[in-house]
C-alpha atoms as a PDB file:
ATOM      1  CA  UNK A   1       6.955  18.390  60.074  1.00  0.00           C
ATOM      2  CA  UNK A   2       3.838  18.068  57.847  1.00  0.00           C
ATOM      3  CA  UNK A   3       2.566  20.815  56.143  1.00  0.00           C
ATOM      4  CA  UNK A   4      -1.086  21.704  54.619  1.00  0.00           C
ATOM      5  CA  UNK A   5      -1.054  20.085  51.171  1.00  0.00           C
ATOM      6  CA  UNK A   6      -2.603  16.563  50.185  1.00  0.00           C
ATOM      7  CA  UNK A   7      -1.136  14.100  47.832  1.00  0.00           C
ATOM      8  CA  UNK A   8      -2.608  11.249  46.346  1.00  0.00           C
ATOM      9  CA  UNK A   9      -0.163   8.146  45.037  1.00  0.00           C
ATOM     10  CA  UNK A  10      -1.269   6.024  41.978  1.00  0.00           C
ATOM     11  CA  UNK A  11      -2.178   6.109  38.001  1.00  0.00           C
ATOM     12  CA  UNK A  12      -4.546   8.349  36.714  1.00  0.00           C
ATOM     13  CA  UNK A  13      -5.620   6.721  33.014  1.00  0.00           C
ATOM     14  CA  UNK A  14      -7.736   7.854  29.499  1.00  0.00           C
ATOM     15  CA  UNK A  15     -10.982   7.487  30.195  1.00  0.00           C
ATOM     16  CA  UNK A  16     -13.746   6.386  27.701  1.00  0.00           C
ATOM     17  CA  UNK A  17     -17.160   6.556  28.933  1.00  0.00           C
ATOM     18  CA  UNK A  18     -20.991   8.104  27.792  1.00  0.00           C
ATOM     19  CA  UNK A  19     -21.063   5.851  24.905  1.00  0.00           C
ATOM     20  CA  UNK A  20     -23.554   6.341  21.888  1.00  0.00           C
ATOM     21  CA  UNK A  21     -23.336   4.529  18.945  1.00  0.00           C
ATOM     22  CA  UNK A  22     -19.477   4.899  17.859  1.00  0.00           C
ATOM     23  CA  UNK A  23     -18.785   7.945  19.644  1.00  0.00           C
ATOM     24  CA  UNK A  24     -17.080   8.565  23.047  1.00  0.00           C
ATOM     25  CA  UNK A  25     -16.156  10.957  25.908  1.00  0.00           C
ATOM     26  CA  UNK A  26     -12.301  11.262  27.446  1.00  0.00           C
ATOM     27  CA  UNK A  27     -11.717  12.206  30.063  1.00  0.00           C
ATOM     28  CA  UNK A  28      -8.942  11.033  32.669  1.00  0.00           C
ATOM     29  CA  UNK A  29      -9.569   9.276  35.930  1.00  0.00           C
ATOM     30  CA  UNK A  30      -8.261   6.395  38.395  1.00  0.00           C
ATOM     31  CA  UNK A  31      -9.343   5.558  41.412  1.00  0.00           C
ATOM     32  CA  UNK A  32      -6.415   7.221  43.659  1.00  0.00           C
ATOM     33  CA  UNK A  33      -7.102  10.828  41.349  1.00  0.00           C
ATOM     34  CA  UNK A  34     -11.025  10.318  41.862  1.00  0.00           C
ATOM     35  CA  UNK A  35     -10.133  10.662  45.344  1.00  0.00           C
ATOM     36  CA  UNK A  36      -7.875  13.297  44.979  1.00  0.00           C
ATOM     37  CA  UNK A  37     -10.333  15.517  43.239  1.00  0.00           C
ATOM     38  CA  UNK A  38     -12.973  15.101  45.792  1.00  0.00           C
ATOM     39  CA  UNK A  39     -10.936  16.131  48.517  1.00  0.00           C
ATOM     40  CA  UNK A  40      -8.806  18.731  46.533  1.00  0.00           C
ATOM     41  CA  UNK A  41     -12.655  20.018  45.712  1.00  0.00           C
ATOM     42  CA  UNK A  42     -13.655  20.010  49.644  1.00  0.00           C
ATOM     43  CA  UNK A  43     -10.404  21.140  50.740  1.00  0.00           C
ATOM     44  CA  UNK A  44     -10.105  25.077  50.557  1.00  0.00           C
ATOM     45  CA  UNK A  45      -7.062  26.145  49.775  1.00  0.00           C
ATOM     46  CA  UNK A  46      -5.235  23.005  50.853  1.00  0.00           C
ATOM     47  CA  UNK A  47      -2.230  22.372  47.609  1.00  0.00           C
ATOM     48  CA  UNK A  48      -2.756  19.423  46.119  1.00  0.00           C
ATOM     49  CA  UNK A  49      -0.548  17.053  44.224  1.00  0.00           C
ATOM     50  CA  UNK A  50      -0.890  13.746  42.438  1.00  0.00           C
ATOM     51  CA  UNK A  51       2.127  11.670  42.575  1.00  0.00           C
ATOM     52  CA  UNK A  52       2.509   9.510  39.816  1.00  0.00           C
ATOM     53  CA  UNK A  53       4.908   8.921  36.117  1.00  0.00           C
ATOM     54  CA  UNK A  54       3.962  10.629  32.990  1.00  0.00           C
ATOM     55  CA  UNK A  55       4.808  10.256  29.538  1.00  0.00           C
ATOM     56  CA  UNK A  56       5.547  12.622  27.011  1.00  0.00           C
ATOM     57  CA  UNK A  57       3.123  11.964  24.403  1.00  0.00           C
ATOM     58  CA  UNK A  58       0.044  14.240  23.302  1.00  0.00           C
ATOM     59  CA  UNK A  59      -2.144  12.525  26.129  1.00  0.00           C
ATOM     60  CA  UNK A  60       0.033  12.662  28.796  1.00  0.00           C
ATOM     61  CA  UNK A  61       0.442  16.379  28.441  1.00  0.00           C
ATOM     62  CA  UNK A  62      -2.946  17.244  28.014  1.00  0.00           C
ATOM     63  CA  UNK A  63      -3.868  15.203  31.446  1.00  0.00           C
ATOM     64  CA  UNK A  64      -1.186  16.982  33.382  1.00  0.00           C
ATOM     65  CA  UNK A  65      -2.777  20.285  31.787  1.00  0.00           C
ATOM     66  CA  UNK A  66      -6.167  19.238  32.824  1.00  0.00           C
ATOM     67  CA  UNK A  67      -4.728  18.381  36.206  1.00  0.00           C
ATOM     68  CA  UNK A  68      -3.513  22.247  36.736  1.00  0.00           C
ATOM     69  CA  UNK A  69      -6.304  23.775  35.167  1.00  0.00           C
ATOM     70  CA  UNK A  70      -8.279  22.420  38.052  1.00  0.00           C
ATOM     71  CA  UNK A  71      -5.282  23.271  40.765  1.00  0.00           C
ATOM     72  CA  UNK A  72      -3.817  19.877  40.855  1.00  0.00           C
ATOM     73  CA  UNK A  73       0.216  19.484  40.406  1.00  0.00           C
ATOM     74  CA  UNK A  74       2.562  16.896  39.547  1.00  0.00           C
ATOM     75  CA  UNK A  75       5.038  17.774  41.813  1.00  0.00           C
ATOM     76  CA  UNK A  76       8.104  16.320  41.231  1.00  0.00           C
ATOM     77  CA  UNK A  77       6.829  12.864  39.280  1.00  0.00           C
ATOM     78  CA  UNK A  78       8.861  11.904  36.142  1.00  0.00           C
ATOM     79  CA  UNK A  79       8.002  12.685  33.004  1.00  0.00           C
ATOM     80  CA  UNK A  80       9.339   9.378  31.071  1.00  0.00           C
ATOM     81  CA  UNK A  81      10.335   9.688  27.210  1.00  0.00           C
ATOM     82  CA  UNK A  82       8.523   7.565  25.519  1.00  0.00           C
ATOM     83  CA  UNK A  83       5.932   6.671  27.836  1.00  0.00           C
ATOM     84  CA  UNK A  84       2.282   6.869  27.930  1.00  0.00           C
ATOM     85  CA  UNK A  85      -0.854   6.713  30.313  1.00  0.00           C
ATOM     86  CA  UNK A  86      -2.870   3.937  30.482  1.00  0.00           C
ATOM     87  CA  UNK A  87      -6.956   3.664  28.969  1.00  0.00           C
ATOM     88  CA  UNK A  88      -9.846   2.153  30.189  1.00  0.00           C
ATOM     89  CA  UNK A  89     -13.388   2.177  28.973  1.00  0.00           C
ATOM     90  CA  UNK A  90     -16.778   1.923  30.542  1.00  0.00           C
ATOM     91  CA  UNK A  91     -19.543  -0.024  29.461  1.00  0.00           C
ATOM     92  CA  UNK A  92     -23.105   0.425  31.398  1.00  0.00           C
ATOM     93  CA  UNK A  93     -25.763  -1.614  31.951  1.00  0.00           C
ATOM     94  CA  UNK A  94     -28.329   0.704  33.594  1.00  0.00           C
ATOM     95  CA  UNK A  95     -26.253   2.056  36.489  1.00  0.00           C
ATOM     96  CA  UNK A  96     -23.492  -0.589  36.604  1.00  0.00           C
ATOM     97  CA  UNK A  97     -20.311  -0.155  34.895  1.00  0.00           C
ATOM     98  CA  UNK A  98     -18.242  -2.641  33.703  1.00  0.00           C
ATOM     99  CA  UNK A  99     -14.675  -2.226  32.507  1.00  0.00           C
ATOM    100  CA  UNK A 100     -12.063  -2.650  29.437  1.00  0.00           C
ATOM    101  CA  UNK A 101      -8.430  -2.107  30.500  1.00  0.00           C
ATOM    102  CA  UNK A 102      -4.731  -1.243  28.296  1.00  0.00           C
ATOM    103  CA  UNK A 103      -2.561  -0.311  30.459  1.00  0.00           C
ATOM    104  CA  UNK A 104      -0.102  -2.858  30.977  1.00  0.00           C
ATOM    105  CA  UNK A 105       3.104  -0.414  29.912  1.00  0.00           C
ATOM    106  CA  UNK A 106       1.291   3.025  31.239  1.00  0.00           C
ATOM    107  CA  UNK A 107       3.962   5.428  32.404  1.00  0.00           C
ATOM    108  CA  UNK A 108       2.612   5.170  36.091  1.00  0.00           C
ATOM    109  CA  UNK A 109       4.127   1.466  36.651  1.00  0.00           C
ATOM    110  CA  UNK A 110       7.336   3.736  36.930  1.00  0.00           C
ATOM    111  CA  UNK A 111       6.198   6.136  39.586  1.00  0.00           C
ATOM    112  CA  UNK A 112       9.007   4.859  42.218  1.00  0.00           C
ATOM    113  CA  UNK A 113      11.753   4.649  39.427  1.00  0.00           C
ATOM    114  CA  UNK A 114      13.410   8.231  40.797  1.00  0.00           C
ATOM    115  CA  UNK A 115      13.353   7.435  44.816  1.00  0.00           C
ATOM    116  CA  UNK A 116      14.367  10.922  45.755  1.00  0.00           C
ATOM    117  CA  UNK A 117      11.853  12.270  43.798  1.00  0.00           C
ATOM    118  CA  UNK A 118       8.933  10.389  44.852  1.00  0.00           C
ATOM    119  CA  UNK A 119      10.221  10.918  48.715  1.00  0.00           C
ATOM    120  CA  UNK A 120      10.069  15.053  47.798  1.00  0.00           C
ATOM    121  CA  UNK A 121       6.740  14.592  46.587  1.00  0.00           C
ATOM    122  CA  UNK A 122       5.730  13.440  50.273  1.00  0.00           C
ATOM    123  CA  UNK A 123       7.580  16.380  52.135  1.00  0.00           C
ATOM    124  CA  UNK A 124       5.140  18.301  53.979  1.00  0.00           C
ATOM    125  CA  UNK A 125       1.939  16.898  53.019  1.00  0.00           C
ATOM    126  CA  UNK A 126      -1.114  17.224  55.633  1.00  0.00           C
ATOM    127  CA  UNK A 127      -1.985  13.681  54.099  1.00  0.00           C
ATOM    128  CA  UNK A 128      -0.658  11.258  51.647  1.00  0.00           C
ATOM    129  CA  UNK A 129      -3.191   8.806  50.355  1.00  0.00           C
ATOM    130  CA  UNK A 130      -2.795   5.450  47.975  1.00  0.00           C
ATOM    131  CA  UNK A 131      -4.688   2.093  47.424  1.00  0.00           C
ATOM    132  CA  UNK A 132      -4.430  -1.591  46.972  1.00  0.00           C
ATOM    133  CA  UNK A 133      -4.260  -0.777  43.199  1.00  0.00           C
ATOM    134  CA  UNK A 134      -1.493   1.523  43.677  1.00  0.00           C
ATOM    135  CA  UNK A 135       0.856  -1.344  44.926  1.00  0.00           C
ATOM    136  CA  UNK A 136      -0.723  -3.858  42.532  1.00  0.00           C
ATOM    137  CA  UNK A 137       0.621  -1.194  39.468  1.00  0.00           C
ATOM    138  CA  UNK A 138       4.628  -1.578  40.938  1.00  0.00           C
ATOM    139  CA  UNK A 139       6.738  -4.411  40.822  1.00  0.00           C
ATOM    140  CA  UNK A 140       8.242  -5.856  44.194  1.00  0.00           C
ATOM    141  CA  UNK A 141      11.341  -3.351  44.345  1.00  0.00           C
ATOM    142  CA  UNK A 142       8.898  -0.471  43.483  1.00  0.00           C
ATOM    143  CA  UNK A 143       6.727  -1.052  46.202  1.00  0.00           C
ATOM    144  CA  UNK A 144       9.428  -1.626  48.629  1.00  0.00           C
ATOM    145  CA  UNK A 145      10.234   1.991  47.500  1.00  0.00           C
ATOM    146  CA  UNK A 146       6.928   3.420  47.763  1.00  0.00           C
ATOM    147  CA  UNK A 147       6.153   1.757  51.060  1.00  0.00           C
ATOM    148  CA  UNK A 148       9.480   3.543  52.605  1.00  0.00           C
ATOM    149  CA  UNK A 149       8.252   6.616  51.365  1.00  0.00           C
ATOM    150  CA  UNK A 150       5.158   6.768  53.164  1.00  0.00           C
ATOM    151  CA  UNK A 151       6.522   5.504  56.101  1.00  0.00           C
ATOM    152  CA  UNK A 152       9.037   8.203  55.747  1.00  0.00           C
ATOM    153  CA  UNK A 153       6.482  10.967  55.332  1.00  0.00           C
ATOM    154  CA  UNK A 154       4.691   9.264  58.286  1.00  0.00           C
ATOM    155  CA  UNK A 155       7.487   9.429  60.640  1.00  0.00           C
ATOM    156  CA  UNK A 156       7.887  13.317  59.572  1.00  0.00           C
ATOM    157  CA  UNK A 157       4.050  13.817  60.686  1.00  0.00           C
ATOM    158  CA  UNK A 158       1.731  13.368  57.746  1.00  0.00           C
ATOM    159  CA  UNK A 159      -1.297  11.503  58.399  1.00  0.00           C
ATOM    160  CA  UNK A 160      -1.534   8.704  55.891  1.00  0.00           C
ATOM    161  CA  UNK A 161      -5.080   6.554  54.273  1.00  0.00           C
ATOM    162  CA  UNK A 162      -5.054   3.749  52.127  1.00  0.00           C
ATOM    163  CA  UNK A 163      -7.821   1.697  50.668  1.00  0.00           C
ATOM    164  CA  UNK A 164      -6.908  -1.407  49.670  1.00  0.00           C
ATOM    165  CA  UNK A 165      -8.843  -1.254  46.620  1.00  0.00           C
ATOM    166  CA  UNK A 166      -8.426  -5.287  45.960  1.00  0.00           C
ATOM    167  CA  UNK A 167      -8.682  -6.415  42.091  1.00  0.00           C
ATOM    168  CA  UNK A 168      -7.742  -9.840  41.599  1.00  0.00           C
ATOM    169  CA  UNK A 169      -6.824  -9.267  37.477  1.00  0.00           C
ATOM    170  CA  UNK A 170      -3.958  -6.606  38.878  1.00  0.00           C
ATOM    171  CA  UNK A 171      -2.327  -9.304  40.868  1.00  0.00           C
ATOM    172  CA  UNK A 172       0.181 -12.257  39.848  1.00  0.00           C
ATOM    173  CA  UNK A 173      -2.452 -14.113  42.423  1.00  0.00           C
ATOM    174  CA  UNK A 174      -3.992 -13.962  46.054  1.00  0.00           C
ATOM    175  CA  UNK A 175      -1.402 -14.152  48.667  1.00  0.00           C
ATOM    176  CA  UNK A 176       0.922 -11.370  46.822  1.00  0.00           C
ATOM    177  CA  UNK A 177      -2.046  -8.805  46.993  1.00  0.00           C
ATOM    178  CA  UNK A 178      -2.633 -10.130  51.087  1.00  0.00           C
ATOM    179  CA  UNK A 179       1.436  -9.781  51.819  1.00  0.00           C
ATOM    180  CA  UNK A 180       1.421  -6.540  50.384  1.00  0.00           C
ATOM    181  CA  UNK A 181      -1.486  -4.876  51.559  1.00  0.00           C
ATOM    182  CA  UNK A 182      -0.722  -6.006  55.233  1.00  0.00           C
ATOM    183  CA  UNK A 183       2.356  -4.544  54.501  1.00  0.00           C
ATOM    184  CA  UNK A 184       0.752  -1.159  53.229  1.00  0.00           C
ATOM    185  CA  UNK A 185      -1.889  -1.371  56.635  1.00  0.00           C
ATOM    186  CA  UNK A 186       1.451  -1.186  58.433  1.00  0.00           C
ATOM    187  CA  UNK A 187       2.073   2.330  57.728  1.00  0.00           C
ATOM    188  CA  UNK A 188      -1.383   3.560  57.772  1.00  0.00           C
ATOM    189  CA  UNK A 189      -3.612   5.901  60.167  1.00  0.00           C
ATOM    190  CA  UNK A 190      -6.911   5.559  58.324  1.00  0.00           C
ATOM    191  CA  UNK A 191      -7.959   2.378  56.455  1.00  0.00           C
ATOM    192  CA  UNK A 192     -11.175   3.314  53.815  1.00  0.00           C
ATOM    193  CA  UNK A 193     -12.040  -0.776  52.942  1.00  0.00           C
ATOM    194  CA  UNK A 194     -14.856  -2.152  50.945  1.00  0.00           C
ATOM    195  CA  UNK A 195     -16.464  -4.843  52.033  1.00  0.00           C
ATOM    196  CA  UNK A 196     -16.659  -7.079  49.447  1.00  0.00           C
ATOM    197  CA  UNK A 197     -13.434  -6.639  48.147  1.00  0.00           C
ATOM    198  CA  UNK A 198     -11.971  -7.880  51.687  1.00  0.00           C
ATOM    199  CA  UNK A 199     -14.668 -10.300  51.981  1.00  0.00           C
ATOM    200  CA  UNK A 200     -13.166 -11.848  48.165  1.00  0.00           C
ATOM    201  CA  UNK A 201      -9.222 -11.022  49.083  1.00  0.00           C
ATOM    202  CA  UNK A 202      -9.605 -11.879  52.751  1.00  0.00           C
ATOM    203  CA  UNK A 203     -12.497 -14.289  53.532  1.00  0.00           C
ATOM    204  CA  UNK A 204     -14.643 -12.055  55.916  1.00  0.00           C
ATOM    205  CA  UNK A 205     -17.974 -13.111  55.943  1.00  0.00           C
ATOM    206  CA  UNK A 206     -19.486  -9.724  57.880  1.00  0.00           C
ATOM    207  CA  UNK A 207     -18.344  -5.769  57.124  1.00  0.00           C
ATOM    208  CA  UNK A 208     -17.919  -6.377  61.460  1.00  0.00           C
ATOM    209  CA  UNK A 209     -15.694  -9.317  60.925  1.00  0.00           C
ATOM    210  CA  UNK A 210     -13.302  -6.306  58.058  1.00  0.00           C
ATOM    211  CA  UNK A 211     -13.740  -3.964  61.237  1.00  0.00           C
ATOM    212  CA  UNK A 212     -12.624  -6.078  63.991  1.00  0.00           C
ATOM    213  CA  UNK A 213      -9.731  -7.260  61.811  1.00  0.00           C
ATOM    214  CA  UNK A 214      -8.511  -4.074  60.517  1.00  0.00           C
ATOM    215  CA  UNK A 215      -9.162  -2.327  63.671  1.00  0.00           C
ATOM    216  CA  UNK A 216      -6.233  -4.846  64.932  1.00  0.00           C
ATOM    217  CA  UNK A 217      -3.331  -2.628  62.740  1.00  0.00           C
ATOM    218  CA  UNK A 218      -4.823   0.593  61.753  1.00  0.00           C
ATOM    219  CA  UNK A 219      -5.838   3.266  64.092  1.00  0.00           C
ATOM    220  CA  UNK A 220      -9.111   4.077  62.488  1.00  0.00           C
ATOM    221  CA  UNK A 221     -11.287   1.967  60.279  1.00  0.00           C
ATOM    222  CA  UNK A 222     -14.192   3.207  57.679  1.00  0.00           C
ATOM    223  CA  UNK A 223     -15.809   0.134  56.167  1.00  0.00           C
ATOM    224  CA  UNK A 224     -17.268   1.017  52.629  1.00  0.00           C
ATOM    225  CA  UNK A 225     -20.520  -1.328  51.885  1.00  0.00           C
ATOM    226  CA  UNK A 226     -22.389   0.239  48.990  1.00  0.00           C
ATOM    227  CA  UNK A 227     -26.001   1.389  49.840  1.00  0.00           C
ATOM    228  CA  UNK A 228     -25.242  -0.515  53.204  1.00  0.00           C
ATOM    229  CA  UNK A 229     -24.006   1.348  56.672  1.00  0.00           C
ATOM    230  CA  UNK A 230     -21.070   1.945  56.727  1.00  0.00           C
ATOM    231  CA  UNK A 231     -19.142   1.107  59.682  1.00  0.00           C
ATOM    232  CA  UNK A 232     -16.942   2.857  61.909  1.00  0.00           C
ATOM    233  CA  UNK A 233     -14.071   0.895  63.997  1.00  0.00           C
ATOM    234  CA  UNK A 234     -11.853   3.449  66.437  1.00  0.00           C
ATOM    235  CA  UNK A 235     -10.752   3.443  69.830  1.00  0.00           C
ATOM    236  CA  UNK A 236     -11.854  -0.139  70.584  1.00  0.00           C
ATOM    237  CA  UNK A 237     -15.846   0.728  69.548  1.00  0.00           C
ATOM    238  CA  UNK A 238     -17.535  -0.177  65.897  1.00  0.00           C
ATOM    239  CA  UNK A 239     -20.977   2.181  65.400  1.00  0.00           C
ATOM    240  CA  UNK A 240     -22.563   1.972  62.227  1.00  0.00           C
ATOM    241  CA  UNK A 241     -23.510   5.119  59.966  1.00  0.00           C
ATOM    242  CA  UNK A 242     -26.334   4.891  57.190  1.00  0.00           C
ATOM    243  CA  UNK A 243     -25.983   5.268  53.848  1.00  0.00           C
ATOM    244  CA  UNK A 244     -28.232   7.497  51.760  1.00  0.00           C
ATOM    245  CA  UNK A 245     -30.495   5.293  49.309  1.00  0.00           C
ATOM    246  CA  UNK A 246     -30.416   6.750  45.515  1.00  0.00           C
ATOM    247  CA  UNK A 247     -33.599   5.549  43.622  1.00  0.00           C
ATOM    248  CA  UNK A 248     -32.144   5.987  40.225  1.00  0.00           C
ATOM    249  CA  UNK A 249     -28.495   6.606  40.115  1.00  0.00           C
ATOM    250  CA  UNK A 250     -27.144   6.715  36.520  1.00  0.00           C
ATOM    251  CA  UNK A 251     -23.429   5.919  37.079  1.00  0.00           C
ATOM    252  CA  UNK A 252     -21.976   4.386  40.187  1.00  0.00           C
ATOM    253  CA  UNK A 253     -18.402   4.871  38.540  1.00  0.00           C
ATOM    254  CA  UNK A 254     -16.405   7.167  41.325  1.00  0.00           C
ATOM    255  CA  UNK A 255     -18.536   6.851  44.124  1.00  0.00           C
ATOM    256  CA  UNK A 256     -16.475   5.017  46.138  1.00  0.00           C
ATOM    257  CA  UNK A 257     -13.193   6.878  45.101  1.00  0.00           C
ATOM    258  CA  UNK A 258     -15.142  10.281  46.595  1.00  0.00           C
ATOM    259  CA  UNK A 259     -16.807   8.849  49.308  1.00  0.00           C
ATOM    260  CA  UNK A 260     -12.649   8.700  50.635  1.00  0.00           C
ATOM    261  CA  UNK A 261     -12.215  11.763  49.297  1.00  0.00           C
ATOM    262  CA  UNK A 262     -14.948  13.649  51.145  1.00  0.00           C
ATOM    263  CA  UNK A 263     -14.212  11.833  54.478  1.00  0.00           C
ATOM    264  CA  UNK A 264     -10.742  12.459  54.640  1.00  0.00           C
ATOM    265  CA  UNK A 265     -11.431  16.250  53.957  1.00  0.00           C
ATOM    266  CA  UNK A 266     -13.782  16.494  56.497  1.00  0.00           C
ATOM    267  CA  UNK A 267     -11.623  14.629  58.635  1.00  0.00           C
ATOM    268  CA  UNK A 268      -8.499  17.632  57.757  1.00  0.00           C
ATOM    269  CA  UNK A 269     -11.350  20.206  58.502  1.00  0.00           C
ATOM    270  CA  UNK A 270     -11.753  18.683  62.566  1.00  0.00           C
ATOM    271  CA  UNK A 271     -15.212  16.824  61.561  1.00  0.00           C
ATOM    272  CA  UNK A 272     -14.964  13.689  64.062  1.00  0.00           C
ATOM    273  CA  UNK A 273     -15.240   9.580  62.090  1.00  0.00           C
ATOM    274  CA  UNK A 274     -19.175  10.126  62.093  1.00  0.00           C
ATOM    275  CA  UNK A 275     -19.765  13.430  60.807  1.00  0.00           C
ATOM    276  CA  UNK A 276     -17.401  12.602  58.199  1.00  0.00           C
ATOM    277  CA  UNK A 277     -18.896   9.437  56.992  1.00  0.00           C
ATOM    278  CA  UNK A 278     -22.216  11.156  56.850  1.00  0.00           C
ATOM    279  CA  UNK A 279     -20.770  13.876  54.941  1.00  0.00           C
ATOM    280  CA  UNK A 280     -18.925  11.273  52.797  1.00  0.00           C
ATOM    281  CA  UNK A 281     -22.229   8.807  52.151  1.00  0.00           C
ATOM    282  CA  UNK A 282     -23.874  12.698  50.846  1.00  0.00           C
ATOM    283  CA  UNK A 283     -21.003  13.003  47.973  1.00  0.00           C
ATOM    284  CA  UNK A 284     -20.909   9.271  47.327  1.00  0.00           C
ATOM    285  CA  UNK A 285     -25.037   9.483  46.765  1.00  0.00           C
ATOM    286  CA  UNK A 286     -24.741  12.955  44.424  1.00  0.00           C
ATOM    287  CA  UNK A 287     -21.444  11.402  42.031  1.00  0.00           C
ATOM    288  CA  UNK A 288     -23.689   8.164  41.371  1.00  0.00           C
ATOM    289  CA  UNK A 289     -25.999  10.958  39.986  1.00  0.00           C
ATOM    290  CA  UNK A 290     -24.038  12.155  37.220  1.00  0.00           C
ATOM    291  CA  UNK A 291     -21.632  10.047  34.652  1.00  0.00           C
ATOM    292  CA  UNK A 292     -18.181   9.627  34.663  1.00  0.00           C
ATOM    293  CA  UNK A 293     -15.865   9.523  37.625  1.00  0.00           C
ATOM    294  CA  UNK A 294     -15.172  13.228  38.434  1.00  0.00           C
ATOM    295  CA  UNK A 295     -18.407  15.046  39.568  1.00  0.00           C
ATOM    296  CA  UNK A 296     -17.807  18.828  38.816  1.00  0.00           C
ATOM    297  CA  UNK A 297     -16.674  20.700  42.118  1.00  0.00           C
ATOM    298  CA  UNK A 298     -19.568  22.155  43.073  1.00  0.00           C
ATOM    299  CA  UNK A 299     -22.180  19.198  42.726  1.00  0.00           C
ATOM    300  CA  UNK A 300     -19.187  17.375  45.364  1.00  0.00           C
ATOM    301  CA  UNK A 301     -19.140  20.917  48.093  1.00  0.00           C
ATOM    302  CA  UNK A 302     -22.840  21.405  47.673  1.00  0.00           C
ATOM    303  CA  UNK A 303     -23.271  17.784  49.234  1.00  0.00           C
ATOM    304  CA  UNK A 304     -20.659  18.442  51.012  1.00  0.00           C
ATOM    305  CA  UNK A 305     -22.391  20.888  53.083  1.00  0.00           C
ATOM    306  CA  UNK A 306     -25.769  19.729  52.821  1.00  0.00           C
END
């Protein structure tokens, strides 16, 4: 039977951003924890978790301390001797960010090493959420294990979302990331797509043509399209909902990652698929607002409820 926490599957990395001159800001992010904090932010006193593999280095702990000095656990994730999290750094060019990945032996690649334990870490969850770069991460064997464990925690009631989050350098090349992300759809309740990331892994020339597909294996559909409508595909009907123009954002970084978070927690509060997209589009268009990935709490609720 599912319980009332949420858990969020994937790797949560350093994070270098606000550049000037030489000097940096860490912080940690990753686009299944942006999501996470969003809807552990808009969630009330839901528990939240963050399933993933740590190290035991300096880093690691300090990101699993940050994680619990904002109420977010590790549940039963391995800690891995040894091991380390993975780094990325942002680069902006007005409001668009550009990337700089190491993270090829981060400690999350392991998160499915301990089967039992990831399979705890879904017992009893309201919701388990992960993303296209979540399987990407995992060898073949891994994500056969990961894929039984959500289907697992599905059968035992938890609602499960996925975004399938396509980035071509993650994959070993296009039809792996389309085999295993049809695989992923196949255990899913709510599918949080952007367009042109389906458009590039799939070929769909419209966000309608994402819908109508998607809408074929996955019970409800929310079709992501930057400062275009998003669209809505449930119960045989696809409505469009408008997004909320921004006339100077300063960093789109996140704003995807908590538009998913914000609609799944209004969808765990009984907001129906339109009420939550709106209320999703209001976070997405206050994180592009501030830098970094991880708006502070109460700049996400107050949009929230807006």
């Amino acid at each position: 039977m599912a319980g009332n926490g949420v858990a969020s599957i994937g790797e949560c990395m350093l994070e270098l951003s606000g550049q000037t001159g030489p000097n940096w800001r860490m912080g940690f992010a990753g686009d299944t924890f942006n999501t996470l904090w969003a809807l552990h932010a808009l969630s009330g006193d839901r528990p939240a978790t963050y399933v993933s593999a740590f190290g035991d280095d300096p880093f690691s702990q300090g990101q699993i301390g940050f994680f619990a000095e904002n109420g977010i656990g590790i549940g039963s994730s391995p800690v891995i001797p040894g091991a380390r999290p993975g780094l990325y750094a942002i680069t902006l060019t007005g409001a668009e960010r550009s990337f700089t990945y190491w993270r090829g032996d981060a400690a999350a690649r392991q998160l499915a090493s301990d089967p039992t334990a990831l399979s705890k870490n879904l017992e009893n969850q309201a919701l388990v959420y992960f993303s296209g770069i979540t399987l990407a991460i995992l060898d073949d064997a891994a994500r056969a294990t990961l894929l039984a464990a959500v289907a697992k925690a599905r059968a035992a009631g938890s609602l499960i979302a996925f975004d399938p989050n396509y980035r071509p350098r993650l994959w070993r090349n296009r039809e792996d990331a389309q085999a295993a992300i049809v695989a992923a759809l196949g255990v899913t309740d709510i599918a949080l797509p952007t367009f042109p990331d389906e458009q590039m892994l799939f070929g769909d020339a419209t966000p309608q043509a994402t819908a109508e597909r998607l809408r074929q294996r996955v019970g409800e559909v929310i079709v992501k399209n930057g400062e275009q409508p998003a669209l809505i595909a449930e119960n045989r009907i696809v409505h469009d909902v408008p997004a909320i123009h921004v006339a100077a954002p300063v960093d789109t970084t996140g704003a995807g990652d908590s538009f998913n978070g914000a609609y799944l927690a209004a969808r765990l509060a009984g907001h129906g698929p339109q009420e939550a997209t709106s209320r999703a589009h209001r976070v997405a268009a206050a994180v592009v607002q501030v830098r970094g990935a991880l708006a502070p709490f109460e700049t996400l609720r107050v949009a929230f409820a807006n």
